[in-house]
C-alpha atoms as a PDB file:
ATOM      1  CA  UNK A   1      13.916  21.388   5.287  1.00  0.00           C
ATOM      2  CA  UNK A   2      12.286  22.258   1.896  1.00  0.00           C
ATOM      3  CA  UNK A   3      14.007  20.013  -0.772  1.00  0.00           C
ATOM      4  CA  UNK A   4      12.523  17.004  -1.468  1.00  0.00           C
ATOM      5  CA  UNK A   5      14.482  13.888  -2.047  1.00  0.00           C
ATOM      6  CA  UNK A   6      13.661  12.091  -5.093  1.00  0.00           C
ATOM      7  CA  UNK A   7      15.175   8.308  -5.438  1.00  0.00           C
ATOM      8  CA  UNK A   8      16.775   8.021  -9.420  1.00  0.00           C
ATOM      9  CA  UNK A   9      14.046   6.929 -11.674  1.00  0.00           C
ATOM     10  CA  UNK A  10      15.820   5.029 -14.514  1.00  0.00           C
ATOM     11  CA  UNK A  11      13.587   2.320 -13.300  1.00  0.00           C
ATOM     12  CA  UNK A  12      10.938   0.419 -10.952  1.00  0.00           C
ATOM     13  CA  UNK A  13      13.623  -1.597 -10.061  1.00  0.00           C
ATOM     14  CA  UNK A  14      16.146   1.538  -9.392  1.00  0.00           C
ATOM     15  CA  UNK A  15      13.698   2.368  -6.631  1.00  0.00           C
ATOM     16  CA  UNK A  16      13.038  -0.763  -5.105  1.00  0.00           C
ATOM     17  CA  UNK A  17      16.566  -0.999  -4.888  1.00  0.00           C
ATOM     18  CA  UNK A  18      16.123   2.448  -3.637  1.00  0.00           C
ATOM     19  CA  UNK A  19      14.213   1.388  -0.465  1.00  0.00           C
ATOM     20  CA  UNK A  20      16.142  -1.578   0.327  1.00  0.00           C
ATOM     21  CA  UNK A  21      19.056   0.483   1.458  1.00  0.00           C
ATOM     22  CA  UNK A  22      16.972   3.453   2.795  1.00  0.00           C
ATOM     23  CA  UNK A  23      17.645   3.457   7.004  1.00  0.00           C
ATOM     24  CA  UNK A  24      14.435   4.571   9.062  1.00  0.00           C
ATOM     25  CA  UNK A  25      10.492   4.755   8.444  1.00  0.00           C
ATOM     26  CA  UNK A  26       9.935   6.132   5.046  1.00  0.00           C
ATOM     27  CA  UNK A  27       6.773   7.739   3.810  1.00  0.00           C
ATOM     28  CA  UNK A  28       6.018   7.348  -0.172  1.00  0.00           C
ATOM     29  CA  UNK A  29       4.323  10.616  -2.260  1.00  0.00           C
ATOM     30  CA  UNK A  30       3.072  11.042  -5.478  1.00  0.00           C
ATOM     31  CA  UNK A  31       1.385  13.316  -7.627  1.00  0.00           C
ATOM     32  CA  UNK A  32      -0.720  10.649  -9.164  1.00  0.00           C
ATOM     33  CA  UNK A  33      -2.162   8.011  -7.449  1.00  0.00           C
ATOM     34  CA  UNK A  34      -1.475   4.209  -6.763  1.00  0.00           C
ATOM     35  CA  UNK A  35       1.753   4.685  -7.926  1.00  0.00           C
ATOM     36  CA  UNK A  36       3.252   4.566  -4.414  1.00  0.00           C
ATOM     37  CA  UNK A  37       1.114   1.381  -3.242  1.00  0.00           C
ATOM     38  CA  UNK A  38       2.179  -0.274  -6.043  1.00  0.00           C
ATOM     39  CA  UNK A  39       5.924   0.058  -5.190  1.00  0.00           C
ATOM     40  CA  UNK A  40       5.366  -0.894  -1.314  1.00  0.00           C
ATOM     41  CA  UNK A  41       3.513  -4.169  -2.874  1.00  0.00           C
ATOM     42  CA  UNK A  42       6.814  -4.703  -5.186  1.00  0.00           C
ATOM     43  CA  UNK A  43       8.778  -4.407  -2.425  1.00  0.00           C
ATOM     44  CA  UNK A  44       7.201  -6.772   0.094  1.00  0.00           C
ATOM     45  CA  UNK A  45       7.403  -9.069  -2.907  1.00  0.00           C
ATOM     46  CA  UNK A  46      11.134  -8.735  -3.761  1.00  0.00           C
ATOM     47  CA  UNK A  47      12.061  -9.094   0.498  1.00  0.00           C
ATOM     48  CA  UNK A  48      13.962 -12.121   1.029  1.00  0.00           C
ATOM     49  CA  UNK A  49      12.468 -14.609   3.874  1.00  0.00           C
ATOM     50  CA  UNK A  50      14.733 -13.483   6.590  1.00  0.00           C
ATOM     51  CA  UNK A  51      12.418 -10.492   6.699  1.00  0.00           C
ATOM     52  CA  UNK A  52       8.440 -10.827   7.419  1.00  0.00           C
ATOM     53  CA  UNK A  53       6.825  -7.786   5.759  1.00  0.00           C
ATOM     54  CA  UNK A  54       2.897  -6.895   6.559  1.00  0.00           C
ATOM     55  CA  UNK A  55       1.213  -4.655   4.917  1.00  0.00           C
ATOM     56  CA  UNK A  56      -1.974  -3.081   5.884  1.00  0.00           C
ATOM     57  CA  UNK A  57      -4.432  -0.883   4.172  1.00  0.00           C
ATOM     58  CA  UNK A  58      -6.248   1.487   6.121  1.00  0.00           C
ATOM     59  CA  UNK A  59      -8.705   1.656   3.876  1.00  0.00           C
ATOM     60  CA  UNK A  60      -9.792  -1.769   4.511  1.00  0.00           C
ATOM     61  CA  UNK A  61      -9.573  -1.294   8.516  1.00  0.00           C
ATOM     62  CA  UNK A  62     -11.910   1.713   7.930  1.00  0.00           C
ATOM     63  CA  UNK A  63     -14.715  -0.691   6.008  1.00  0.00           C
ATOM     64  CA  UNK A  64     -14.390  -3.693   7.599  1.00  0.00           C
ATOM     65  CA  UNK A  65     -14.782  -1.376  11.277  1.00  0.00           C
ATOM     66  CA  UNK A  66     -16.823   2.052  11.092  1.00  0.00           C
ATOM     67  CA  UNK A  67     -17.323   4.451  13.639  1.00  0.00           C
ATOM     68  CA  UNK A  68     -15.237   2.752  16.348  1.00  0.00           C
ATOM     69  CA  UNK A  69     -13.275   4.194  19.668  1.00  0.00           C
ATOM     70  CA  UNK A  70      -9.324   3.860  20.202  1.00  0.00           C
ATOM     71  CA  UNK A  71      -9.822   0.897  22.444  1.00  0.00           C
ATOM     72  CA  UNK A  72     -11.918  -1.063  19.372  1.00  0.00           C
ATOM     73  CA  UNK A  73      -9.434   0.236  16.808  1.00  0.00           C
ATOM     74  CA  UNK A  74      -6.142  -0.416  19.133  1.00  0.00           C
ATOM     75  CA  UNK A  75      -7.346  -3.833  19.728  1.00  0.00           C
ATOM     76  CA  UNK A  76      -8.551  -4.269  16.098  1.00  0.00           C
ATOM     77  CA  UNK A  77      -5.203  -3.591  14.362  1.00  0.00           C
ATOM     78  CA  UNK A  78      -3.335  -5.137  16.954  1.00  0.00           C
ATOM     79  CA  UNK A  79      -5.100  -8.736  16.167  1.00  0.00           C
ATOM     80  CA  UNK A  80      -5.045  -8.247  12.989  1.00  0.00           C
ATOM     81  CA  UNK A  81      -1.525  -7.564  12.872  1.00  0.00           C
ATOM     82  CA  UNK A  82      -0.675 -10.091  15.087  1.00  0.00           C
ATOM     83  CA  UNK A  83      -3.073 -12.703  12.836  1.00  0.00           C
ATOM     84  CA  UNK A  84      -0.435 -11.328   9.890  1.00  0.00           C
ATOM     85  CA  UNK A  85       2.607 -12.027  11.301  1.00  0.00           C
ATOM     86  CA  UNK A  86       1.730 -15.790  12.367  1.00  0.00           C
ATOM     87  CA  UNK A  87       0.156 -16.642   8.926  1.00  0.00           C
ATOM     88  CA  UNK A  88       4.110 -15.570   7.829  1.00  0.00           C
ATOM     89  CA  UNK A  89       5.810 -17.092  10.190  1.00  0.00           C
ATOM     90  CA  UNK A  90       3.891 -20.760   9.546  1.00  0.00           C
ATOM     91  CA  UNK A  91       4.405 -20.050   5.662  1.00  0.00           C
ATOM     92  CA  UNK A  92       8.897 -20.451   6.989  1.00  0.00           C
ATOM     93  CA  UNK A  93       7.798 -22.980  10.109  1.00  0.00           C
ATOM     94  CA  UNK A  94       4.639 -25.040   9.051  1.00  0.00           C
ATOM     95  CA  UNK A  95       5.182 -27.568  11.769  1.00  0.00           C
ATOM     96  CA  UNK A  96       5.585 -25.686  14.454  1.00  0.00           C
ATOM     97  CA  UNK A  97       2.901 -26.912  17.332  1.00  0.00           C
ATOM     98  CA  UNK A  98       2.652 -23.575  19.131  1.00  0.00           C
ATOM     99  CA  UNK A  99       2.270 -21.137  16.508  1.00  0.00           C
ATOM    100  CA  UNK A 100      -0.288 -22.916  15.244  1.00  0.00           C
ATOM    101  CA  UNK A 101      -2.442 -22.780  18.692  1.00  0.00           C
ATOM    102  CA  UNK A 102      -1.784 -19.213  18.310  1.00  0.00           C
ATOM    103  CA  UNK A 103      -3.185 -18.834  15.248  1.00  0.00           C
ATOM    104  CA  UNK A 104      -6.421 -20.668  15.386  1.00  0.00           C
ATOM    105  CA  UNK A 105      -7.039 -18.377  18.876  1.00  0.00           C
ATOM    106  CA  UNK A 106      -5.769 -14.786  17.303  1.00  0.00           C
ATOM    107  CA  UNK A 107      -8.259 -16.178  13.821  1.00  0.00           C
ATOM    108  CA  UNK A 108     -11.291 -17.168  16.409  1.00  0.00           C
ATOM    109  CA  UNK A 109     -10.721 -13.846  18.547  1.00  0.00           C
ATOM    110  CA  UNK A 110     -10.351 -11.464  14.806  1.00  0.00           C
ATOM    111  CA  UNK A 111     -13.077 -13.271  13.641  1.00  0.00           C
ATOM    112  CA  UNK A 112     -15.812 -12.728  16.932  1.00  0.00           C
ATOM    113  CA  UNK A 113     -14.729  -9.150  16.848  1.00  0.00           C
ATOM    114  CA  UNK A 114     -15.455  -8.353  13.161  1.00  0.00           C
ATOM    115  CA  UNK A 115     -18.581 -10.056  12.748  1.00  0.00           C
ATOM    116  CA  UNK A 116     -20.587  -9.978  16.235  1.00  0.00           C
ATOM    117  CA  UNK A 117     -18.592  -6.743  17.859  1.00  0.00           C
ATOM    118  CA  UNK A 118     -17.295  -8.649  20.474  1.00  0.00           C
ATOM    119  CA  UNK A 119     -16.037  -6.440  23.141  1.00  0.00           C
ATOM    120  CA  UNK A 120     -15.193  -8.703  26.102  1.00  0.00           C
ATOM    121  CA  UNK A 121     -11.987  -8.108  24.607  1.00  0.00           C
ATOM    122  CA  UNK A 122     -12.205  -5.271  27.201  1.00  0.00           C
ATOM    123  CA  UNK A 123     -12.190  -7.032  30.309  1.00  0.00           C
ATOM    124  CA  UNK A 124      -8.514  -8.430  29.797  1.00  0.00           C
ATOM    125  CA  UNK A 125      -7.128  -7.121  27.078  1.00  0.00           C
ATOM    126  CA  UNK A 126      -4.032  -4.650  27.316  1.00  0.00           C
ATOM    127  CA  UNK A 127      -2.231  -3.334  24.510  1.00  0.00           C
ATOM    128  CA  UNK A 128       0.405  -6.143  23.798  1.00  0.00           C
ATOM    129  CA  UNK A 129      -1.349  -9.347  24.918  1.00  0.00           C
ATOM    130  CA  UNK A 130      -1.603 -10.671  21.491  1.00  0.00           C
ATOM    131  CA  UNK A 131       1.743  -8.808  19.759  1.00  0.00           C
ATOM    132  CA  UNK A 132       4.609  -9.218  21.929  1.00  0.00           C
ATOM    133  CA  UNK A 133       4.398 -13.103  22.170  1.00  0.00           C
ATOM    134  CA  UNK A 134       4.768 -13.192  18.206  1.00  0.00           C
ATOM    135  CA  UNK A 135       7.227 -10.519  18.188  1.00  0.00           C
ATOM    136  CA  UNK A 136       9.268 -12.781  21.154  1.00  0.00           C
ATOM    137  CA  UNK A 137       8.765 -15.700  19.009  1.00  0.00           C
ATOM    138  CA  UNK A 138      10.487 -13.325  15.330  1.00  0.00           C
ATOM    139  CA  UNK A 139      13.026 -12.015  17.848  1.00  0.00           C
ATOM    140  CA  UNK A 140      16.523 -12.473  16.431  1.00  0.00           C
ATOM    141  CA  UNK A 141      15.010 -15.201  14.039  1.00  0.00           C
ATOM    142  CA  UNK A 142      13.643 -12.738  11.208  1.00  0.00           C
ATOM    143  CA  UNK A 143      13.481  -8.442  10.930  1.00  0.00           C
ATOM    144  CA  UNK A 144       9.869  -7.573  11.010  1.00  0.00           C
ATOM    145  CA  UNK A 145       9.095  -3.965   8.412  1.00  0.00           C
ATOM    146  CA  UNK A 146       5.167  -3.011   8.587  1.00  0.00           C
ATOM    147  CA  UNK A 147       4.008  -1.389   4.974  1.00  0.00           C
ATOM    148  CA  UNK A 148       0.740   0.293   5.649  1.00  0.00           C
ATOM    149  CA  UNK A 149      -1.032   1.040   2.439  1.00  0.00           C
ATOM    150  CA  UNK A 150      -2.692   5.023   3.181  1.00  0.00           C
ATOM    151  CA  UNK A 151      -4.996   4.439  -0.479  1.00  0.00           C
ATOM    152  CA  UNK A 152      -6.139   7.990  -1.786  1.00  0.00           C
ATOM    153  CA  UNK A 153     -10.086   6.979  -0.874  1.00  0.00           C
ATOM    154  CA  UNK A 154     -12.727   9.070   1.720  1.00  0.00           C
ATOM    155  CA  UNK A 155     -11.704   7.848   5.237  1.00  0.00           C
ATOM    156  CA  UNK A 156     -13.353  10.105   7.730  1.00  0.00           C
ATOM    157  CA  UNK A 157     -11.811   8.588  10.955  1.00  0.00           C
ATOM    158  CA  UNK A 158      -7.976   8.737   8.818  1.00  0.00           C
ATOM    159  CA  UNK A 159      -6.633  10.719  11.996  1.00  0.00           C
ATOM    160  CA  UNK A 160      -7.988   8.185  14.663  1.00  0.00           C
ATOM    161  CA  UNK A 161      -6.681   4.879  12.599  1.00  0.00           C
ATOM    162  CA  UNK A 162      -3.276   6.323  12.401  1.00  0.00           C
ATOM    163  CA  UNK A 163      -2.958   7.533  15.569  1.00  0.00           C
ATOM    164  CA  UNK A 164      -3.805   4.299  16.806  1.00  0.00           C
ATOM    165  CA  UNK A 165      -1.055   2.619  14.245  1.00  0.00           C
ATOM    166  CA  UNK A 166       1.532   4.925  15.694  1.00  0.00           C
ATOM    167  CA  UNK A 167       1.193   3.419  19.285  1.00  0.00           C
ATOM    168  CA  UNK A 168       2.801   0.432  17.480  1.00  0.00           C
ATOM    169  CA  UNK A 169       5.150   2.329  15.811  1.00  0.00           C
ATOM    170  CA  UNK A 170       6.908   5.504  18.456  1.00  0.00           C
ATOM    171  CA  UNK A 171       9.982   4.732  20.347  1.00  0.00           C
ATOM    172  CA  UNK A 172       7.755   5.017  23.874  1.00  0.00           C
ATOM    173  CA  UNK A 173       5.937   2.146  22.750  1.00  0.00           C
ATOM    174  CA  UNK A 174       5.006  -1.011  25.372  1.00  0.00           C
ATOM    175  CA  UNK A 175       5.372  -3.362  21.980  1.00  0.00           C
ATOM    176  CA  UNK A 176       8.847  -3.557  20.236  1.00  0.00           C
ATOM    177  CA  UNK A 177       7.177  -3.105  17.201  1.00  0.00           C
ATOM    178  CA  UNK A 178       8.769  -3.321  13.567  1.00  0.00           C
ATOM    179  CA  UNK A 179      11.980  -2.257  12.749  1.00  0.00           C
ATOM    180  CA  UNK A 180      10.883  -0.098   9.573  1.00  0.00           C
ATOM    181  CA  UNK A 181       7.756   1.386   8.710  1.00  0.00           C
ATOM    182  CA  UNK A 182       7.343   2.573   5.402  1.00  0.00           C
ATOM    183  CA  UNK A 183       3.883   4.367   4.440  1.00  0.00           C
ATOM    184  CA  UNK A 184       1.977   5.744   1.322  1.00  0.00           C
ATOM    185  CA  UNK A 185       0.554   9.293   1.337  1.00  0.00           C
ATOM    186  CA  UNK A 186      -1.144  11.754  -0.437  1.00  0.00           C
ATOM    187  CA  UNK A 187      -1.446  14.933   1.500  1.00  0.00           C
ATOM    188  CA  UNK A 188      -0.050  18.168  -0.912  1.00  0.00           C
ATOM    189  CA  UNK A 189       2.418  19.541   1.993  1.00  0.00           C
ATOM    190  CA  UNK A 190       4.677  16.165   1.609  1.00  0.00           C
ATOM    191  CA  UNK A 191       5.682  17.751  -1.709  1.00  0.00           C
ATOM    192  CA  UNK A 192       7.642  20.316  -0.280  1.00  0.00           C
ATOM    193  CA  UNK A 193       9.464  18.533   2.472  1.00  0.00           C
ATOM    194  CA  UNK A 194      12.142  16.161   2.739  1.00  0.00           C
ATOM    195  CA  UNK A 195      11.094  14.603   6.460  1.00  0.00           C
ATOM    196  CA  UNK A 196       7.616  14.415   8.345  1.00  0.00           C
ATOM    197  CA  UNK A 197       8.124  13.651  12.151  1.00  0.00           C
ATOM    198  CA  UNK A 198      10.976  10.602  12.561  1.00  0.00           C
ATOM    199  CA  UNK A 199       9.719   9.717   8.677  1.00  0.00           C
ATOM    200  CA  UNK A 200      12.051  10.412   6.020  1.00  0.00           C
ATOM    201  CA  UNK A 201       9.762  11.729   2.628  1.00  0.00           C
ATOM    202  CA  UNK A 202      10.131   9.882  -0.830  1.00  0.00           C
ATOM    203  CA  UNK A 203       8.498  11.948  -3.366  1.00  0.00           C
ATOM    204  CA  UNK A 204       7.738   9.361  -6.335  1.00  0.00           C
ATOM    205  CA  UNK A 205       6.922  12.153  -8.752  1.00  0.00           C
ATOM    206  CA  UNK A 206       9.472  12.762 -11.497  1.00  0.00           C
ATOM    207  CA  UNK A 207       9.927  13.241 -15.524  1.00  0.00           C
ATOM    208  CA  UNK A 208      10.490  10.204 -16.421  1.00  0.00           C
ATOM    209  CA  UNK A 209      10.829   7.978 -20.086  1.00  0.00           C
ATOM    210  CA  UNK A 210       8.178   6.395 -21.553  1.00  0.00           C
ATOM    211  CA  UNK A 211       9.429   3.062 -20.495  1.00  0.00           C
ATOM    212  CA  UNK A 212       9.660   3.599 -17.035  1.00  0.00           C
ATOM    213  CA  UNK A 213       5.927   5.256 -17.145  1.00  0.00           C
ATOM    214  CA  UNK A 214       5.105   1.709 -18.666  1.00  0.00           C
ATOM    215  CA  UNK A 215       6.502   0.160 -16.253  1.00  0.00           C
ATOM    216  CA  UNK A 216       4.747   1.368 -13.285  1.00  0.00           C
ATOM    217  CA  UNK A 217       1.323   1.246 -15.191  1.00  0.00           C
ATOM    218  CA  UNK A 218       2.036  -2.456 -15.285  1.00  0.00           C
ATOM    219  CA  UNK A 219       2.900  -2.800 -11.911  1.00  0.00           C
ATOM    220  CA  UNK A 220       0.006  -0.642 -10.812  1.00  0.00           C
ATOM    221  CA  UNK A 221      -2.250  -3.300 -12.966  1.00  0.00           C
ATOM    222  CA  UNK A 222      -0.196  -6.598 -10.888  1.00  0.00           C
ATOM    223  CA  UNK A 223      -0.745  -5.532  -7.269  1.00  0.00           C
ATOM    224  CA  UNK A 224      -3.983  -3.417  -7.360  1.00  0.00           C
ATOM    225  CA  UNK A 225      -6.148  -4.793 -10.125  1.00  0.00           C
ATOM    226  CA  UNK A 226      -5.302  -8.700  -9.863  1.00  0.00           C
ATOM    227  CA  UNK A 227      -8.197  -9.583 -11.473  1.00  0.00           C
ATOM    228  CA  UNK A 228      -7.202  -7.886 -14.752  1.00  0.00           C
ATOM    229  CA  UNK A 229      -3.773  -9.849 -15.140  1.00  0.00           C
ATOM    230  CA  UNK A 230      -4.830 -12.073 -17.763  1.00  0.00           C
ATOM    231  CA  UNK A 231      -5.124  -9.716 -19.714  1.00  0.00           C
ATOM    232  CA  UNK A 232      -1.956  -7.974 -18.909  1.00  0.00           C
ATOM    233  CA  UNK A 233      -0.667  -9.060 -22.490  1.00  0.00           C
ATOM    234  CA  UNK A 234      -3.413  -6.811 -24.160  1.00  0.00           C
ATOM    235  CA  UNK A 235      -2.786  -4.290 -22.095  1.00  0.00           C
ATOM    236  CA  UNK A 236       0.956  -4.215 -22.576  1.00  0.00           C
ATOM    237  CA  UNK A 237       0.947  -4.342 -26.500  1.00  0.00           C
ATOM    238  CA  UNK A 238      -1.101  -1.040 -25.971  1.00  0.00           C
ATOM    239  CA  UNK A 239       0.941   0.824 -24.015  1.00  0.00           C
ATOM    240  CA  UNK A 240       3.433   0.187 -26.197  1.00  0.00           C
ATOM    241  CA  UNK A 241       1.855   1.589 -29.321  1.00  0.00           C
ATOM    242  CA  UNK A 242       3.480   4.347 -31.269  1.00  0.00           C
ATOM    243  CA  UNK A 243       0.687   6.524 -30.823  1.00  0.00           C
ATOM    244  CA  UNK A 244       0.780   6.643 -27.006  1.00  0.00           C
ATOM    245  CA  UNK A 245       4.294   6.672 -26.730  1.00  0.00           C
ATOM    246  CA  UNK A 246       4.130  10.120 -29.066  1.00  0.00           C
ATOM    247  CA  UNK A 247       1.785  11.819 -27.826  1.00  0.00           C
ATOM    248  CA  UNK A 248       3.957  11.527 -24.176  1.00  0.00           C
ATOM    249  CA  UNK A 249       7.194  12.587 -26.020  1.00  0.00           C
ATOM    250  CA  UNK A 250       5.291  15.438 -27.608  1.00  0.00           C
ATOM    251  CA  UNK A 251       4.005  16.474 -23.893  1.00  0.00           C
ATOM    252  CA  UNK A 252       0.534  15.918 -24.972  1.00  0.00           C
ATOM    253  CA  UNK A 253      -0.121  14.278 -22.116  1.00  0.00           C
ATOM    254  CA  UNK A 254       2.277  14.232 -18.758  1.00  0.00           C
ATOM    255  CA  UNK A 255       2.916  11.483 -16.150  1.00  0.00           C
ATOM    256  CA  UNK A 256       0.443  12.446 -13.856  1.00  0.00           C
ATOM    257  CA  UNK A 257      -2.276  12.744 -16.670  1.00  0.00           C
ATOM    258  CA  UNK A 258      -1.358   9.295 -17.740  1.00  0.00           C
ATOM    259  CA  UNK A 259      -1.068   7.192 -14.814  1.00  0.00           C
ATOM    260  CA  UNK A 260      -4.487   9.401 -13.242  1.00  0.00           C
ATOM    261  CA  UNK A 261      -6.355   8.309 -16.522  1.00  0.00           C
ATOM    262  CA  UNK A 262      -4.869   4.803 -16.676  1.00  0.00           C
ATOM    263  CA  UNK A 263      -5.834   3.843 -12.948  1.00  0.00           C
ATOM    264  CA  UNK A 264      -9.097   5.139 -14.062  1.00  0.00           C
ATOM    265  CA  UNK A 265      -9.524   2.601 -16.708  1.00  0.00           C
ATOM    266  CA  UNK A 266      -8.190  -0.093 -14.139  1.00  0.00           C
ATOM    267  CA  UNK A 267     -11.140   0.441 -11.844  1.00  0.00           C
ATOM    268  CA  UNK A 268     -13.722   1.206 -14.373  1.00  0.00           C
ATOM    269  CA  UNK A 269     -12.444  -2.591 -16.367  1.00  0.00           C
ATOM    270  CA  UNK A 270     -11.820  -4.427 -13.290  1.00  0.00           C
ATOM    271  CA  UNK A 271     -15.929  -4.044 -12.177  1.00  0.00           C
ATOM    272  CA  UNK A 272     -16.957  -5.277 -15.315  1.00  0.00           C
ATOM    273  CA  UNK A 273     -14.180  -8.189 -16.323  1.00  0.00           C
ATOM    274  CA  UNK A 274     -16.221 -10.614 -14.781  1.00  0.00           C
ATOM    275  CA  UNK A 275     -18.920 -10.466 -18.169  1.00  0.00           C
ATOM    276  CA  UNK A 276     -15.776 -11.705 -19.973  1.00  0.00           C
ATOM    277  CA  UNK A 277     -16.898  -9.194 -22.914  1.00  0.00           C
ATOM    278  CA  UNK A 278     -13.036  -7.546 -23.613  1.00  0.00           C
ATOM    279  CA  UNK A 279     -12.310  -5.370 -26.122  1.00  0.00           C
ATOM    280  CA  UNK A 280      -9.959  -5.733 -29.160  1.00  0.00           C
ATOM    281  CA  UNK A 281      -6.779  -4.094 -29.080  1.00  0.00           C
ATOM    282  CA  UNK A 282      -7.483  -0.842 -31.472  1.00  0.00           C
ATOM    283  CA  UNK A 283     -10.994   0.021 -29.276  1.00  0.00           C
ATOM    284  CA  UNK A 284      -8.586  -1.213 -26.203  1.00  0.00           C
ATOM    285  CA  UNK A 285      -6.296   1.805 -27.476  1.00  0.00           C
ATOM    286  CA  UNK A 286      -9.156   3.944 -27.947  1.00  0.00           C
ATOM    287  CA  UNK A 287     -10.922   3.757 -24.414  1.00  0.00           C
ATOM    288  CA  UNK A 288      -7.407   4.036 -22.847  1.00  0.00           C
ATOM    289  CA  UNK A 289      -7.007   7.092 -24.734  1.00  0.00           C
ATOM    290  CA  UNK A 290     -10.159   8.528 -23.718  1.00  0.00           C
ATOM    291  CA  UNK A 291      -9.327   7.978 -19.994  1.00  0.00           C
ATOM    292  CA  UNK A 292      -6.245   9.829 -20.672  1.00  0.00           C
ATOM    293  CA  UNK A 293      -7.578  12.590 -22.190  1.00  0.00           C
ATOM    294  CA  UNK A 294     -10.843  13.371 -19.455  1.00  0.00           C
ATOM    295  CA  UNK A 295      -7.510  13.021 -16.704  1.00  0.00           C
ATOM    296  CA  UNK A 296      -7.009  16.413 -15.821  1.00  0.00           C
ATOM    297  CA  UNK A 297      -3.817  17.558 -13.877  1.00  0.00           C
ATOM    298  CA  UNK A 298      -5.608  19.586 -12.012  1.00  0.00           C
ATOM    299  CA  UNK A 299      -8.609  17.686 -10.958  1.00  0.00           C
ATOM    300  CA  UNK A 300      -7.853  16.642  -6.938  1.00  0.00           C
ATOM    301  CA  UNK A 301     -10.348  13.847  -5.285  1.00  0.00           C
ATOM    302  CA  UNK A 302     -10.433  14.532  -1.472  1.00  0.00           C
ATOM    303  CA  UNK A 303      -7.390  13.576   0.113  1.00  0.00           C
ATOM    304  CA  UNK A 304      -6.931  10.906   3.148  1.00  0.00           C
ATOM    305  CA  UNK A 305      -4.995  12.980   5.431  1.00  0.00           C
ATOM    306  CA  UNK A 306      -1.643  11.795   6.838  1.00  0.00           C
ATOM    307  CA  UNK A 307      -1.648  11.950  10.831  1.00  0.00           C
ATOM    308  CA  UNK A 308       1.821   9.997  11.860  1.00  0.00           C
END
């Protein structure tokens, strides 16, 4: 199949909407990054609490654990998810006795294994020891969907991560696992299709209005640059300035362009909020505008390759 199916984009909340009624795994694409992480974080956060949503970001497996074997990895993801899922389900049950002995072991186990390498894991542990009691305890209590969070950075062992994640994820599995997984990815070839393996493709990329552009720029700045929020009133009076909204309808500048050279601002600000030295809003304007311009459509970073 060659067409690729692109949810309505009248707004952020069209496609949220979008993936709430979307059956099977889903895998999210863009042509400019961020953009898709941003709308698995906006999802988790509009799920109701009869369904326990984890997200995980392989980028973060990769540098809290380098250069480790399946066995390390398997195990690795496996407590962490399991860690995940009981920190949920004591947010909805806070008094329950057993979960919380679960807990404190899965945190003490995690915790040995990240910063000593631990690995007498490997003298009992088989794949499911930690999971399947949790997912026995969500069982026809809550649904359980697993967002993992595939961030467009260098991750040289990409392939053996997500093979790992898939043994918690294929039919043939010795865990249940989740009922839904729904994925970001980057890889060029997702353009073009409309399914990858039992994942159905989402291709985020569109033409869309200025104020749906505006939109997702915000919601990029909310769930991946926290630590800029307080200034997201600063930041929204400038995106809405005449001159940026212009030079979009005037195809100065396209989508990509724009949200490329806006994340780019987000991670050059967010290292350096901490001085507490912010800008007014005209030089705000100004270095935005800059970012913009040294965006270039055709300027690729290397890739994190999608394995699933």
């Amino acid at each position: 199949m060659t067409t690729t199916q692109v949810i309505p984009s009248e707004s952020k909340q069209q496609v949220v909407e979008g993936l709430k009624t979307i059956k099977g795994n889903i895998i999210l694409t863009s042509s400019a990054s961020g953009v898709a992480e941003a709308y698995l974080y906006e999802y988790k956060k509009q799920c109701d609490v009869n369904k326990i949503v984890t997200v995980t970001e392989v980028n973060e497996i990769h540098s809290q654990k380098n250069l480790l074997d399946e066995s390390d990895l398997l195990f690795y993801i496996e407590i962490s998810l399991s860690l995940n899922l009981c920190n949920q389900l004591l947010q909805r049950e806070k008094q329950e006795k057993a979960l919380q002995c679960m807990k404190a072991d899965l945190q003490r186990k995690c915790e040995q294994f990240k910063f000593s390498m631990e690995r007498a894991y490997n003298k009992n542990y088989h794949m499911g020891i930690y999971l399947n009691p949790i997912l026995d305890y969500i069982k026809g209590k809550y649904d359980w969907e697993w967002l993992i969070a595939n961030f467009d950075r260098l991750i040289s062992n990409a392939d053996k991560i997500q093979r790992c994640m898939y043994q918690y994820i294929k039919p043939t599995s010795i865990v249940t696992g989740p009922s839904r997984v729904i994925l970001s990815a980057y890889d060029r070839d997702l353009f073009k299709n409309d399914s990858y393996g039992n994942f159905q493709v989402i291709n985020l990329t569109r033409q869309t209005n200025y104020q749906q552009l505006k939109e997702e720029a915000m919601m990029i700045l909310y769930h991946l640059y926290p630590i800029l929020w307080r200034h997201h009133n600063m930041i929204e009076r400038v995106l809405g300035r005449v001159e940026l909204e212009q030079s979009y309808i005037d195809g100065k500048f396209s989508y990509e362009t724009f949200i490329t050279g806006l994340h780019s601002f987000y991670e050059a600000y967010h290292c350096i909020e901490a001085s507490g030295c912010f800008i007014s809003e005209d030089e705000f304007l100004s270095v935005i505008q800059d970012y913009i311009s040294n965006s270039k459509d055709n300027e690729q970073k290397k890739k994190s390759k999608l394995y699933i």
